[in-house]
Protein backbone atom coordinates (compact mmCIF):
# COMPACT_ATOMS: atom_id res chain seq x y z
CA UNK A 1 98.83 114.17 117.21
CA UNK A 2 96.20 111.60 116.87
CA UNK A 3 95.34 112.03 112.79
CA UNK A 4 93.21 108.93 112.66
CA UNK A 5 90.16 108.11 115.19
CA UNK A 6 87.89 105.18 115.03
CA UNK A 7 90.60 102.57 113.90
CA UNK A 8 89.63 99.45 116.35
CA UNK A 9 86.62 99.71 113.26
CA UNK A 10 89.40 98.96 111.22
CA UNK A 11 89.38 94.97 111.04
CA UNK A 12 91.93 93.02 108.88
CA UNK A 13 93.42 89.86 108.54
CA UNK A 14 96.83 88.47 106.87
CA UNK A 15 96.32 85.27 104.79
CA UNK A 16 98.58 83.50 103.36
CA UNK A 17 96.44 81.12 100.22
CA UNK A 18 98.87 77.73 99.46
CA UNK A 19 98.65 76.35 96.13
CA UNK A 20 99.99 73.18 94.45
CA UNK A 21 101.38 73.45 90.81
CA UNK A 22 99.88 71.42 88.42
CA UNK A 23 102.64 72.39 85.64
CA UNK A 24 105.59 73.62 85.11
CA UNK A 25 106.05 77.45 84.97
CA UNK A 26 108.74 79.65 84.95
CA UNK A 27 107.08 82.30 87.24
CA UNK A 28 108.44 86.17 87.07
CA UNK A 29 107.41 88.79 88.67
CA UNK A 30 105.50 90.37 85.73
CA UNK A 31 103.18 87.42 86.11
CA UNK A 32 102.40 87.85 89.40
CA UNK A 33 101.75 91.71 88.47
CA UNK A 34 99.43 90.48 85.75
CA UNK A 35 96.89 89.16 87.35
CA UNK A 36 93.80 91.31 87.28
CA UNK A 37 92.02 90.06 84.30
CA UNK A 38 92.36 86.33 85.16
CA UNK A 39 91.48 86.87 88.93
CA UNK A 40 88.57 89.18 87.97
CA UNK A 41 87.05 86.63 85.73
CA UNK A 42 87.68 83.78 88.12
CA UNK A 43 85.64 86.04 90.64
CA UNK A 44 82.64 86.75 88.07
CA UNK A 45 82.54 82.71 87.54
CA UNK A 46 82.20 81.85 91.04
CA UNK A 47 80.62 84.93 92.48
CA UNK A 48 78.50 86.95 90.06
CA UNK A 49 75.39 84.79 90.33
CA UNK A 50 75.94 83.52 93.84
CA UNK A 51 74.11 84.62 97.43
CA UNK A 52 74.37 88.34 97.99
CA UNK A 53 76.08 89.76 101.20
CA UNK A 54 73.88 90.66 104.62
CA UNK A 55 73.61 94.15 103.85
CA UNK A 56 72.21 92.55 100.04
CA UNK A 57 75.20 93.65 98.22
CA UNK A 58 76.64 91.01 95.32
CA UNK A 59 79.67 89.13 96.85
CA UNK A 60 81.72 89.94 93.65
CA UNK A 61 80.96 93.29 94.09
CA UNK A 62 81.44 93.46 97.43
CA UNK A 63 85.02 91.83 97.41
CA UNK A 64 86.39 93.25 93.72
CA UNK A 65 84.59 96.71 93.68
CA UNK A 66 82.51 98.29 96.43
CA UNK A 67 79.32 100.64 95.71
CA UNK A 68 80.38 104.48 95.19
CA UNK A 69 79.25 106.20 98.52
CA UNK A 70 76.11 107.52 98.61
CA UNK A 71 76.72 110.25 100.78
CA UNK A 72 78.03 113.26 97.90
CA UNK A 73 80.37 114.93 100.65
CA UNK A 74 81.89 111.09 100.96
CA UNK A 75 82.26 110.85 96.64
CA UNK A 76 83.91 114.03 96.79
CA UNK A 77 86.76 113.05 99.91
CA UNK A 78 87.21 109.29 98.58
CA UNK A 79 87.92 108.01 95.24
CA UNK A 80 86.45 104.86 94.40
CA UNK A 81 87.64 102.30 96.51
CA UNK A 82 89.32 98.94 94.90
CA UNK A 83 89.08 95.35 96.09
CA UNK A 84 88.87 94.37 99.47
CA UNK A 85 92.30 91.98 99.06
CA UNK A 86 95.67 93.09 98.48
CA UNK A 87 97.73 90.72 97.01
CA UNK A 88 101.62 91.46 98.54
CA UNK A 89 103.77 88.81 95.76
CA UNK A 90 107.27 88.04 97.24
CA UNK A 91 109.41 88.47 94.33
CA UNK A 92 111.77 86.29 96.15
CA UNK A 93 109.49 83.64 95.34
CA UNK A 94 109.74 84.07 91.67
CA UNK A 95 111.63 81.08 89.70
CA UNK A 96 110.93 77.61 87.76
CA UNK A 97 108.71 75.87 89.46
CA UNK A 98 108.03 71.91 88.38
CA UNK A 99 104.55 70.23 88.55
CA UNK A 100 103.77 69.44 92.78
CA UNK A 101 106.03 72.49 94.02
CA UNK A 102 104.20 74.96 96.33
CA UNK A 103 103.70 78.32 95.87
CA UNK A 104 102.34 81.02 98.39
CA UNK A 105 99.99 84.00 97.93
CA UNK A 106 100.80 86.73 100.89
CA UNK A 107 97.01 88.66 100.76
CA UNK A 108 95.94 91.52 103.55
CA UNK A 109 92.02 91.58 103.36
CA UNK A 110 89.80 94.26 104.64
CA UNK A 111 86.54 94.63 106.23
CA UNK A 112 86.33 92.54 108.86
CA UNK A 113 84.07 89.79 107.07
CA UNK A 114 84.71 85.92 107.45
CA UNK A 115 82.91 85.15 104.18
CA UNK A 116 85.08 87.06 102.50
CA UNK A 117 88.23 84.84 103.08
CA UNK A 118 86.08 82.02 101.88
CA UNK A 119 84.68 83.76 98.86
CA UNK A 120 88.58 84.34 98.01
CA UNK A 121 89.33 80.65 98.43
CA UNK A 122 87.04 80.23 95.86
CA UNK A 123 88.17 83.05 93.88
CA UNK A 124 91.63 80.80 94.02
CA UNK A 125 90.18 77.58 93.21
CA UNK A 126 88.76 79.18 89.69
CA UNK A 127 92.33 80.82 89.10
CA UNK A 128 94.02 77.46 89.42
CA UNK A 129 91.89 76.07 86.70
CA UNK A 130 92.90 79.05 84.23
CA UNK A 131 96.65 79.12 85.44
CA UNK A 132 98.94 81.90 85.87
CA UNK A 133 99.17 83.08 82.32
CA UNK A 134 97.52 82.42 78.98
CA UNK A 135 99.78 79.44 78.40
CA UNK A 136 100.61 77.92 81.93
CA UNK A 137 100.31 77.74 85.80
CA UNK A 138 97.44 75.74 86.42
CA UNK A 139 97.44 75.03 90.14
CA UNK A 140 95.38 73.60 93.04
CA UNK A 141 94.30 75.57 96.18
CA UNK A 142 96.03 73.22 99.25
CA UNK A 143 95.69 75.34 102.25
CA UNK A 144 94.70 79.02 104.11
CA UNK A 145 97.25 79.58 107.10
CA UNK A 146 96.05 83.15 108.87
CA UNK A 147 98.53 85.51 111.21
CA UNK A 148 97.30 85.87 114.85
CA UNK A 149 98.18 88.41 117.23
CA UNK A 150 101.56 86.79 118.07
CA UNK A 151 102.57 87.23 114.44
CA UNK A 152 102.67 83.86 114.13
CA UNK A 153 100.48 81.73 110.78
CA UNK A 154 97.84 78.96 111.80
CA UNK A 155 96.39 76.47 109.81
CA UNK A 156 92.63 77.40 108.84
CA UNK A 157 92.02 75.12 106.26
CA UNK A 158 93.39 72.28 104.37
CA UNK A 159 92.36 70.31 100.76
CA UNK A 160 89.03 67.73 101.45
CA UNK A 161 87.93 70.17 104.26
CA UNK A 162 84.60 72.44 104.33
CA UNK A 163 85.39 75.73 103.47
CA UNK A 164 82.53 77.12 104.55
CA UNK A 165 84.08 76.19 108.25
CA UNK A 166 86.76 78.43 107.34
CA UNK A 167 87.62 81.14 110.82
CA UNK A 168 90.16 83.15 111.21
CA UNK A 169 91.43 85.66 113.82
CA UNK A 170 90.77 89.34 112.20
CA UNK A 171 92.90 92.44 113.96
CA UNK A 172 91.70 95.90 113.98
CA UNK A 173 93.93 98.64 112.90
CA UNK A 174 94.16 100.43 116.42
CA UNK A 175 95.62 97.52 118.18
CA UNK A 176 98.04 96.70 115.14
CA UNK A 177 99.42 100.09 115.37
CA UNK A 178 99.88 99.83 118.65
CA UNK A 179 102.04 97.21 118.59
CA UNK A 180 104.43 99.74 116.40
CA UNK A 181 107.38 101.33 117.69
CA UNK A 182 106.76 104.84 119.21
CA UNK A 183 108.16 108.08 118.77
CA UNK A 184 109.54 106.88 115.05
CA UNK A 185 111.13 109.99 113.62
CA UNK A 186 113.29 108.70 111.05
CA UNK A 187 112.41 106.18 108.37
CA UNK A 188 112.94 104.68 104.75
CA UNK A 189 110.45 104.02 102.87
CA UNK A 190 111.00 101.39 100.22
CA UNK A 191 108.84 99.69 97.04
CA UNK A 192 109.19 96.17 96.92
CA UNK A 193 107.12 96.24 93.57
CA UNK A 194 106.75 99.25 91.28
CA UNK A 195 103.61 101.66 91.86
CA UNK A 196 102.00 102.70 88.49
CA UNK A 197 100.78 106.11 89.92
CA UNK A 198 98.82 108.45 87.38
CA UNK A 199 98.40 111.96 87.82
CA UNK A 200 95.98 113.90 85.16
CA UNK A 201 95.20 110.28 83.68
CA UNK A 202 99.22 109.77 82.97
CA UNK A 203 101.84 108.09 84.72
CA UNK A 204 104.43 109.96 87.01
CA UNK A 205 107.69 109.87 86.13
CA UNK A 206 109.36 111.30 88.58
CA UNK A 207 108.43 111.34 92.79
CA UNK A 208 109.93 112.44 96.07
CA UNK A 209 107.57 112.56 99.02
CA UNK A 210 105.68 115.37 99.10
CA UNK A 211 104.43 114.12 95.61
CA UNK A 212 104.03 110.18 96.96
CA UNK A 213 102.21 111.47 100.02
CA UNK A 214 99.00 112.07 98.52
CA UNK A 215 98.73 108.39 96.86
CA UNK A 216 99.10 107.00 100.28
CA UNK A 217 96.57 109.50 102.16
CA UNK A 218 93.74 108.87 98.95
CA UNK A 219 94.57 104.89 99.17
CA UNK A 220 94.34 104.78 102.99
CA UNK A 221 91.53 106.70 103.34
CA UNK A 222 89.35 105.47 100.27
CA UNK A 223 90.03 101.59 101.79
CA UNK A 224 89.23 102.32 105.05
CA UNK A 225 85.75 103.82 104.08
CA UNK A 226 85.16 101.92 101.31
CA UNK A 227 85.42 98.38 103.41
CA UNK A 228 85.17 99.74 107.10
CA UNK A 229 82.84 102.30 106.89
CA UNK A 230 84.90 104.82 108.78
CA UNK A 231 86.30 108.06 107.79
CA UNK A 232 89.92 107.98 109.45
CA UNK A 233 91.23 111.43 108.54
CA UNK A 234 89.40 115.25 109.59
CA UNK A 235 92.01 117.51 108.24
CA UNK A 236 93.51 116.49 105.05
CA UNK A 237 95.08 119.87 104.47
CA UNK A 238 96.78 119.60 107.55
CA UNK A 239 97.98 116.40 106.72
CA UNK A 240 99.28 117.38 103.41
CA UNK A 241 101.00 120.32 105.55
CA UNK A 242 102.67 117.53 107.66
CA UNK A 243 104.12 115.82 104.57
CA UNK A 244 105.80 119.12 103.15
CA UNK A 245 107.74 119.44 106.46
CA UNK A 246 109.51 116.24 106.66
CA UNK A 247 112.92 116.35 105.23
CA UNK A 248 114.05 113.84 102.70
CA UNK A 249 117.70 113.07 103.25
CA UNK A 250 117.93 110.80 100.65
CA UNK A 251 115.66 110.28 97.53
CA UNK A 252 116.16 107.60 95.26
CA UNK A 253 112.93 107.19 93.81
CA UNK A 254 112.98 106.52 89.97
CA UNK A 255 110.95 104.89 87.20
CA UNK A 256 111.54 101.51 85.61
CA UNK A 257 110.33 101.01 82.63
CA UNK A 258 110.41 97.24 82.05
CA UNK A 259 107.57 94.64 80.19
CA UNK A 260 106.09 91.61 80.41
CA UNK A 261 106.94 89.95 76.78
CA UNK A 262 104.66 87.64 74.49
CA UNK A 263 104.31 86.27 71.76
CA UNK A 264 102.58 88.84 69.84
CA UNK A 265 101.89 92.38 70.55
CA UNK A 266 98.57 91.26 71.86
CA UNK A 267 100.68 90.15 74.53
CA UNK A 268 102.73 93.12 75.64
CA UNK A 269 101.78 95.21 78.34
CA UNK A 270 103.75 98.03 79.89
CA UNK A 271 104.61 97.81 83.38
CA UNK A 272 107.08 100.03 84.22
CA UNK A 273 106.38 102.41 87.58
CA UNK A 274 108.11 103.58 90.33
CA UNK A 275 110.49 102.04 92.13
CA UNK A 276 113.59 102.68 94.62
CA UNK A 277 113.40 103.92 98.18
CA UNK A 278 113.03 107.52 99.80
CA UNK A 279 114.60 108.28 103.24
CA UNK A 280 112.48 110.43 105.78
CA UNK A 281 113.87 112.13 108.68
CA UNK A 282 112.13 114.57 111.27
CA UNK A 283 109.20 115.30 113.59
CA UNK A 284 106.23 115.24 111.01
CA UNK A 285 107.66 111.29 110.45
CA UNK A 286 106.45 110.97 113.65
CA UNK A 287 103.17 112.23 113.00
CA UNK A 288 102.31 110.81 109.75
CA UNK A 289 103.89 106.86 110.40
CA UNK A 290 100.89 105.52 111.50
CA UNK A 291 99.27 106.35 107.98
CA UNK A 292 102.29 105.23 106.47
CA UNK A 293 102.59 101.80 108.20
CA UNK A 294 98.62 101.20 107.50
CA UNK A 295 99.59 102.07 103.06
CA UNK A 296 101.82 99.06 103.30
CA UNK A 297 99.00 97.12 104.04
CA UNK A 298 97.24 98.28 100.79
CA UNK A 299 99.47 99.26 98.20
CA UNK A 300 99.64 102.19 95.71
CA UNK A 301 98.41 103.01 92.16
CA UNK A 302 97.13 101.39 89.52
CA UNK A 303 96.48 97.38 90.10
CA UNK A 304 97.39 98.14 93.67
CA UNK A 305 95.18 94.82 94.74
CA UNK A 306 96.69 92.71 92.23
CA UNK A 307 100.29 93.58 94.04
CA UNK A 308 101.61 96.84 91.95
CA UNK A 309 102.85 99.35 94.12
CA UNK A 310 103.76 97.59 97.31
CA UNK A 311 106.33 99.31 99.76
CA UNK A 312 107.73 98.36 103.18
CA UNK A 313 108.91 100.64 106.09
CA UNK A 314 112.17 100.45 107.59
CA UNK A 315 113.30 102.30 111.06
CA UNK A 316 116.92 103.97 110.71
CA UNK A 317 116.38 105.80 114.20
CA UNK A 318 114.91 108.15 116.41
């Protein structure tokens, strides 16, 4: 069943954005969670009042928040779309780190654009001279490696060069997929971070798959129109059908409700979500992995680009 046409439209790249600490930090995963309001403002500073895109569009807007569609059928089947990065943390990279260690940022970005990678170089660059947190984590932008088709990272750009040189090899979604395993009827589907997903404007508690589905379908779909201008799905309902017929042989989906701490309770934010993994067997698997394998490019929920809600797939048979 082919659920999702016109994705060689679908262009992406995975970056990986080097820095250089300039302090001492003692980096959790919380901070790397807590990013948004630092990265946003780095992005107004260096991109508000800059050039505008071809199609005349700001370039903060167009990276950190695209136009609503115009079309009213569209703002009815896609929610507002969020940025056009996803930042993926590895929280097996969170620990002290002393001034001059390195630290990597793992970011998928969407649409195709080159400027874009070099607008979020720059987005970087601010960041680094606002650190981490409040307190700490100043840092220096070093290199851009980007993944070919071979899987492999090349160099793109190093410290003293022109950014504005900056190229790197973008994929489409079609051919990525294609590269998948076929015929994938069995599956576990884990969150590396916890997904802050709100229903009615609150935050679900509890999940199994038929309620995770639609996060994934809304994410997908709003990304891929939002940033590639395609509309990837005809038959939601049918879709949705598809998710309530694959059995879940295991479900261990559950909330954690855990905080960053500071000093104050100015400096307290919740950021509990869920977390765990949820094993999928049967023929719908089949049918829906391709949407599946594209929402781990993306993330789910609430700071979703800011790397909240980020899940991996793992085969357990066919």
């Amino acid at each position: 069943m082919s659920i999702m046409p016109l994705l060689e439209r679908a262009e992406f790249v995975k970056l990986r954005y080097r820095v250089r600490l300039l302090e001492e930090i003692d980096l959790d995963l919380a901070t790397l969670l807590r990013l948004r309001r630092n990265f946003r403002a780095a992005g107004q500073y260096m991109l508000a009042s800059g050039p505008t895109t071809g199609t005349g569009i700001n370039r903060f807007s167009a990276l950190f928040s695209p136009p609503i569609a115009e079309d009213p059928s569209a703002r009815q089947r896609f929610q507002r779309s969020g940025a056009a990065f996803v930042l993926q943390p590895d929280p097996q990279s969170c620990r002290h780190y002393s001034r001059g260690e390195l630290l990597t940022f793992p970011v998928v970005l969407w649409g195709g654009q080159q400027e874009r990678i070099v607008d979020l170089a720059r987005v970087f660059q601010a960041l680094g001279q606002r650190g981490l947190r409040y307190d700490a984590g100043r840092f220096e932008l070093i290199e851009i490696a980007g993944q070919d088709s071979s899987g492999s990272y090349a160099n793109l750009w190093r410290q003293g060069e022109a950014l504005e040189q900056v190229q790197s090899p973008l994929r489409d979604a079609d051919w990525w997929l294609s590269t998948l395993p076929a015929g994938v009827q069995s599956v576990a589907l884990h969150f590396v971070t916890p997904a802050r997903l709100l229903k009615n404007q609150r935050p679900l508690f509890q999940a199994d798959f038929v309620t995770l589905f639609p996060f994934i379908l809304r994410r997908v779909t709003s990304m891929l129109y939002a940033h590639c201008r395609i509309e990837p799905v005809d038959d939601v309902g049918a879709l949705l059908e598809l998710a309530r017929e694959v059995t879940v042989a295991e479900n261990q989906l559950q909330w954690q409700d855990w905080r960053q701490l500071g000093p104050d309770a100015a400096h307290q934010h919740p950021l509990g979500g869920i977390m765990g993994s949820v094993q999928l067997h049967g023929a719908a698997v089949e049918d829906l992995f391709s949407l599946l394998e594209l929402g781990t490019l993306m993330n789910l929920g609430k700071n979703a680009a800011y790397g909240a809600g980020q899940y991996r797939l793992e085969l357990s048979g066919r």
